[in-house]
PDB file of N, CA and C in Angstrom:
ATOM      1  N   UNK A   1    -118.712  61.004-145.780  1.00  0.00           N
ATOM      2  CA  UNK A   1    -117.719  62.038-145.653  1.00  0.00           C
ATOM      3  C   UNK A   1    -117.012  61.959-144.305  1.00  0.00           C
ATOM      4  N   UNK A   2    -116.092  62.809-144.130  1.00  0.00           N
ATOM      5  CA  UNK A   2    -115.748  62.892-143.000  1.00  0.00           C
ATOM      6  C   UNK A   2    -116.203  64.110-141.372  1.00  0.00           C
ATOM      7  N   UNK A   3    -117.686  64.558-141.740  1.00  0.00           N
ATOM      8  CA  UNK A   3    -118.589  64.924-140.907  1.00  0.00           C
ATOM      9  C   UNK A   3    -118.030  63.812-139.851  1.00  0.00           C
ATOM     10  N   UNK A   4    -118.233  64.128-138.341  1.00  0.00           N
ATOM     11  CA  UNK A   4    -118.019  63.538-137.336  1.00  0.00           C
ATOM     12  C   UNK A   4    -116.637  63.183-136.897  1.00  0.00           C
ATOM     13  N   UNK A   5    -116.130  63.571-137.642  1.00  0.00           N
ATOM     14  CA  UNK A   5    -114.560  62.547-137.904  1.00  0.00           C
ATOM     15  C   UNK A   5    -113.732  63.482-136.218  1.00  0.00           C
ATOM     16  N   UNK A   6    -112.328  62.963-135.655  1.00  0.00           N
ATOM     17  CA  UNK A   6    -112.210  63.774-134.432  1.00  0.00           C
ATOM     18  C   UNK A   6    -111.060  64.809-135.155  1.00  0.00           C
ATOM     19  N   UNK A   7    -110.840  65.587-134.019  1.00  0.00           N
ATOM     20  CA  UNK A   7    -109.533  66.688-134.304  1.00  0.00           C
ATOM     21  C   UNK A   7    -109.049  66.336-133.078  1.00  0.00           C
ATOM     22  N   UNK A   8    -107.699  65.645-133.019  1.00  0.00           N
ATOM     23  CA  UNK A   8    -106.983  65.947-131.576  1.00  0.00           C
ATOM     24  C   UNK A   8    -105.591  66.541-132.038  1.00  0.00           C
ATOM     25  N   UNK A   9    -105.100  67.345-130.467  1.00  0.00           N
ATOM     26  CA  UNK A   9    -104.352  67.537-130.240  1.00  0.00           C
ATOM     27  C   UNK A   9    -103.073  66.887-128.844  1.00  0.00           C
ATOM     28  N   UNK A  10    -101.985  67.115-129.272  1.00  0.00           N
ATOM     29  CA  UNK A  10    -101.215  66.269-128.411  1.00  0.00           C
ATOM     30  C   UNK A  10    -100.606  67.575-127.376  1.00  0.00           C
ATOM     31  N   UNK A  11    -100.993  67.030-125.972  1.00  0.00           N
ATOM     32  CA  UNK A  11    -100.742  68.079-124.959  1.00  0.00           C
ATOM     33  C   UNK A  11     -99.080  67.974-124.465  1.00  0.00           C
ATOM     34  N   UNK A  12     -98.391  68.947-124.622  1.00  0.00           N
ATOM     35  CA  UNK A  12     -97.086  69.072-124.696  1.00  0.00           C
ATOM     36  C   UNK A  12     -97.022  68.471-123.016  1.00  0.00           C
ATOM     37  N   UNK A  13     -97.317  68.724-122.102  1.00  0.00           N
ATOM     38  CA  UNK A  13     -96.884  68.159-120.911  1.00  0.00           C
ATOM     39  C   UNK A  13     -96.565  67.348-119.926  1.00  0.00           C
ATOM     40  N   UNK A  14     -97.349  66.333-120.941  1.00  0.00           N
ATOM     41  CA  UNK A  14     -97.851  64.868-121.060  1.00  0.00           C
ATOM     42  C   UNK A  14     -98.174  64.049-122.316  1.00  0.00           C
ATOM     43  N   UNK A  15     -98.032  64.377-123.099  1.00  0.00           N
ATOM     44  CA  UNK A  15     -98.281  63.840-124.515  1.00  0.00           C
ATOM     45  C   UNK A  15     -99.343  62.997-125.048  1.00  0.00           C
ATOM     46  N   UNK A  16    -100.358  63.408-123.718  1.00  0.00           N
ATOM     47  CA  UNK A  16    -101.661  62.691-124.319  1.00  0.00           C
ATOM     48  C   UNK A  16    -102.109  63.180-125.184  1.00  0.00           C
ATOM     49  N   UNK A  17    -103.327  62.636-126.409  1.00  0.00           N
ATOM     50  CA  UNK A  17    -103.802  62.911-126.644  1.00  0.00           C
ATOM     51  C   UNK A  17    -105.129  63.120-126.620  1.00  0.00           C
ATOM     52  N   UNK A  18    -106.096  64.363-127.109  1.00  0.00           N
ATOM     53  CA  UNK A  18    -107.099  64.994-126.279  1.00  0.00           C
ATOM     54  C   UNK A  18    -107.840  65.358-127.597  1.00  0.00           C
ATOM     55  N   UNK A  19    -109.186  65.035-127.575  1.00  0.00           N
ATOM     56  CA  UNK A  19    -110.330  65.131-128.481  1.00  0.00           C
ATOM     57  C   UNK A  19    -110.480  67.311-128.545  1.00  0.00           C
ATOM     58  N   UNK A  20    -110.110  67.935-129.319  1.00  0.00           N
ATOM     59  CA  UNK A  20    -110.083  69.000-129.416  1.00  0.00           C
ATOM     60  C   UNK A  20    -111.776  69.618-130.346  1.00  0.00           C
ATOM     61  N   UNK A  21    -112.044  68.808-131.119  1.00  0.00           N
ATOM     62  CA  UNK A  21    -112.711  69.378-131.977  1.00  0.00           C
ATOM     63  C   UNK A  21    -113.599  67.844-133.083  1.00  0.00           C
ATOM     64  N   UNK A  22    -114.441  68.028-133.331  1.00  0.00           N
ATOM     65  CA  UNK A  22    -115.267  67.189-134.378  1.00  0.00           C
ATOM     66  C   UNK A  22    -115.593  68.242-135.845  1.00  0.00           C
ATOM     67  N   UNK A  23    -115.506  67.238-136.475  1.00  0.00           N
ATOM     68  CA  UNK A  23    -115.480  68.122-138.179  1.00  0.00           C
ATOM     69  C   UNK A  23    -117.194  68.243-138.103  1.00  0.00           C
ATOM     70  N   UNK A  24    -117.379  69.602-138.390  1.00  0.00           N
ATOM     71  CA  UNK A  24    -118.573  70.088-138.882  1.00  0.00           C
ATOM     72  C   UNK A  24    -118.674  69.811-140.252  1.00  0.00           C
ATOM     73  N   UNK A  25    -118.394  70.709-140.962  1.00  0.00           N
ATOM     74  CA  UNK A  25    -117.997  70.518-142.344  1.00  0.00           C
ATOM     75  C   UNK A  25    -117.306  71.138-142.990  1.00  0.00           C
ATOM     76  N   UNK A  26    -117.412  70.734-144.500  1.00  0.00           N
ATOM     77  CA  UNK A  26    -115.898  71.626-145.305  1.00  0.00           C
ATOM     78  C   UNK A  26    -115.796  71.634-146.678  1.00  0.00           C
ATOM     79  N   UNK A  27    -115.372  71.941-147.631  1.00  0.00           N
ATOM     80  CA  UNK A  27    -115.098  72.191-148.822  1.00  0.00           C
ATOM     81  C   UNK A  27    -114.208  70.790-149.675  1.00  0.00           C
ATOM     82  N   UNK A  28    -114.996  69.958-149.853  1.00  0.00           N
ATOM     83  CA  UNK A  28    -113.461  69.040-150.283  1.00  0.00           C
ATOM     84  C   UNK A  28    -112.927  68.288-148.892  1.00  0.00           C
ATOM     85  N   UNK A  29    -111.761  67.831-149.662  1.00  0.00           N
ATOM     86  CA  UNK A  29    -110.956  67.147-148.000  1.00  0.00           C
ATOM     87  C   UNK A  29    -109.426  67.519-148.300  1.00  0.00           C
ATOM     88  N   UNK A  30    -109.124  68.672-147.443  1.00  0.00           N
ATOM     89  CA  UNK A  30    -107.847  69.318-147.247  1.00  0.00           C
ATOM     90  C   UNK A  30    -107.303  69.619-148.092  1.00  0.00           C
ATOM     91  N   UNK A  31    -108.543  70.584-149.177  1.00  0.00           N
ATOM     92  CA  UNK A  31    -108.285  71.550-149.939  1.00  0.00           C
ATOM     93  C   UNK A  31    -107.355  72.739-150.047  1.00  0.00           C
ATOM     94  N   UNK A  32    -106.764  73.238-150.759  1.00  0.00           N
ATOM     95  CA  UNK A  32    -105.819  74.427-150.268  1.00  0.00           C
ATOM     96  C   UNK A  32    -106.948  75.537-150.131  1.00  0.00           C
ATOM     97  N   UNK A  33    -106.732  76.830-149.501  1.00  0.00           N
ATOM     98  CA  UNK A  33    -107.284  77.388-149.140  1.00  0.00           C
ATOM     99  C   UNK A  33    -108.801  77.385-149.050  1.00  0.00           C
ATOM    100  N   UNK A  34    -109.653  76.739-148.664  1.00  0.00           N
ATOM    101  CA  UNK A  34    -110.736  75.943-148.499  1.00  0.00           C
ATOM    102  C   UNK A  34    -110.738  75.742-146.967  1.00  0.00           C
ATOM    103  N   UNK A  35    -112.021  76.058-146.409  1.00  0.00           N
ATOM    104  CA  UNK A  35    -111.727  76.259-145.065  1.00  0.00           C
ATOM    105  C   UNK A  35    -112.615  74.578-144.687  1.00  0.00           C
ATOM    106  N   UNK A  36    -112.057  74.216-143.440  1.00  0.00           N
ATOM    107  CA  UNK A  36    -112.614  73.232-142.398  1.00  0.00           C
ATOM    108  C   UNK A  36    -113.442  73.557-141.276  1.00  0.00           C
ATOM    109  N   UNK A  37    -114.519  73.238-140.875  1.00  0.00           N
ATOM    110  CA  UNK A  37    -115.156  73.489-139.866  1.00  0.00           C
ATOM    111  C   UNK A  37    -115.285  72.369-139.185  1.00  0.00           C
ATOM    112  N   UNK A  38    -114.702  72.721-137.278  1.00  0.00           N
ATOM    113  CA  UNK A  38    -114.958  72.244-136.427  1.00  0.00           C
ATOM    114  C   UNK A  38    -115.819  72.744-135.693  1.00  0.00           C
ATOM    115  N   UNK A  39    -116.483  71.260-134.598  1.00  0.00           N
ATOM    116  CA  UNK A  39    -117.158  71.929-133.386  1.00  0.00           C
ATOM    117  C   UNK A  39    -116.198  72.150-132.369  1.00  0.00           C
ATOM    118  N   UNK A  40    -115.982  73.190-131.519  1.00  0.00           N
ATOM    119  CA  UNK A  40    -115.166  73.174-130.265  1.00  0.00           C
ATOM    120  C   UNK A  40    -115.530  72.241-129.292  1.00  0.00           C
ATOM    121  N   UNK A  41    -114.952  71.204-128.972  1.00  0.00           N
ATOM    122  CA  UNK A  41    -115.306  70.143-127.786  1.00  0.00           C
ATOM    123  C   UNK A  41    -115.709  71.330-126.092  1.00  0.00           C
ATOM    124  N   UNK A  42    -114.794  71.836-125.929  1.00  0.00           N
ATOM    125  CA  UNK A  42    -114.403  72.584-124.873  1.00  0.00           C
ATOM    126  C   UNK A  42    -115.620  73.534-124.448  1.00  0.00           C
ATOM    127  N   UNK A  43    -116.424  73.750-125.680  1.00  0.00           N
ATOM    128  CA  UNK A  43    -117.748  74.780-125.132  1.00  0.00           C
ATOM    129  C   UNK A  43    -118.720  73.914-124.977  1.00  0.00           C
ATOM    130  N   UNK A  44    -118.738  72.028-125.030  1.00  0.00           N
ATOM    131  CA  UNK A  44    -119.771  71.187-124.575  1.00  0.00           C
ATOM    132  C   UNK A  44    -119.408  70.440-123.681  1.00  0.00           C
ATOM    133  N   UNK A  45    -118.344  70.350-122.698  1.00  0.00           N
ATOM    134  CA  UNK A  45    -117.961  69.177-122.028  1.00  0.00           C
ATOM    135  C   UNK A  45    -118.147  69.142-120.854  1.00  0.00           C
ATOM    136  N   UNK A  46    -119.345  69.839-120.320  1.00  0.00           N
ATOM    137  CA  UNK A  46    -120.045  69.989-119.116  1.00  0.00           C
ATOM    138  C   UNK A  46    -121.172  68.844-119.490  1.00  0.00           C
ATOM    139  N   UNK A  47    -121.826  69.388-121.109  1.00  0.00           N
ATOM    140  CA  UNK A  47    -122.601  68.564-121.172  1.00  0.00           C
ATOM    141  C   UNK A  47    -122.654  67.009-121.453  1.00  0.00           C
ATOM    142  N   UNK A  48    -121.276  66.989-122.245  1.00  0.00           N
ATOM    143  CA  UNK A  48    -120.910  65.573-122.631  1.00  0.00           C
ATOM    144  C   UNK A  48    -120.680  64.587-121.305  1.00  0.00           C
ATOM    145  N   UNK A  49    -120.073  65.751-120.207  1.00  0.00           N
ATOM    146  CA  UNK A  49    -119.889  64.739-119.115  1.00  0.00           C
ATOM    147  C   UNK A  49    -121.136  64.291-118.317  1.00  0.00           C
ATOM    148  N   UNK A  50    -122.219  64.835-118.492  1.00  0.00           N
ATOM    149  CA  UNK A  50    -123.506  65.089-117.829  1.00  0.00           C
ATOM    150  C   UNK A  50    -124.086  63.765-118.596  1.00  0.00           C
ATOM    151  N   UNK A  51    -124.096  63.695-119.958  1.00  0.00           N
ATOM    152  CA  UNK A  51    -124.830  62.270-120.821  1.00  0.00           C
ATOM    153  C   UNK A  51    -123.634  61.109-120.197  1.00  0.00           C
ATOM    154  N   UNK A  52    -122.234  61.501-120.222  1.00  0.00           N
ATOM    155  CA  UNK A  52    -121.342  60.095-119.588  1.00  0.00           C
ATOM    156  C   UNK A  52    -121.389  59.890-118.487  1.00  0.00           C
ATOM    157  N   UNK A  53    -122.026  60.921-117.742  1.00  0.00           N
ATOM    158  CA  UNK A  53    -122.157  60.364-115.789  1.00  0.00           C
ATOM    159  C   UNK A  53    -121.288  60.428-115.331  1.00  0.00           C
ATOM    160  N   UNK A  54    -119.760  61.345-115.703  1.00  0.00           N
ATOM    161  CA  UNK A  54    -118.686  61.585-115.223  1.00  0.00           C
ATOM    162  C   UNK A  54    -119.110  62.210-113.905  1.00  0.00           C
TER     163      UNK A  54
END
C-alpha cells in the first residue's frame, strides 16, 4: 500500500520542497470522501534530527 508513502508541500518563498507529512493510513487510495491519515513530520523533527546527527 501506500503506508509510508511522503506528503510534501511546496514553500511559496522559495519553492522548495519540504517533507510535510507520511501516510498513516486510509480508506482506499483517494477515495471521495474517505479520509487520509497522515503523521505530522513537524511534531518529530527534533527527534528525526537527533537519529540524523543534524
Amino acid at each position: 500500500g501506500d503506508s509510508g508513502g511522503p506528503m510534501v508541500i511546496q514553500r511559496p518563498r522559495d519553492k522548495r520542497w519540504i517533507l510535510a507529512g507520511v501516510i498513516s493510513w486510509g480508506i482506499g487510495c483517494a477515495e471521495p470522501n474517505q479520509p487520509g491519515v497522515y503523521t505530522r513530520i513537524s511534531e518529530f523533527r527534533e527527534w528525526i534530527n537527533q537519529i540524523l546527527q543534524f
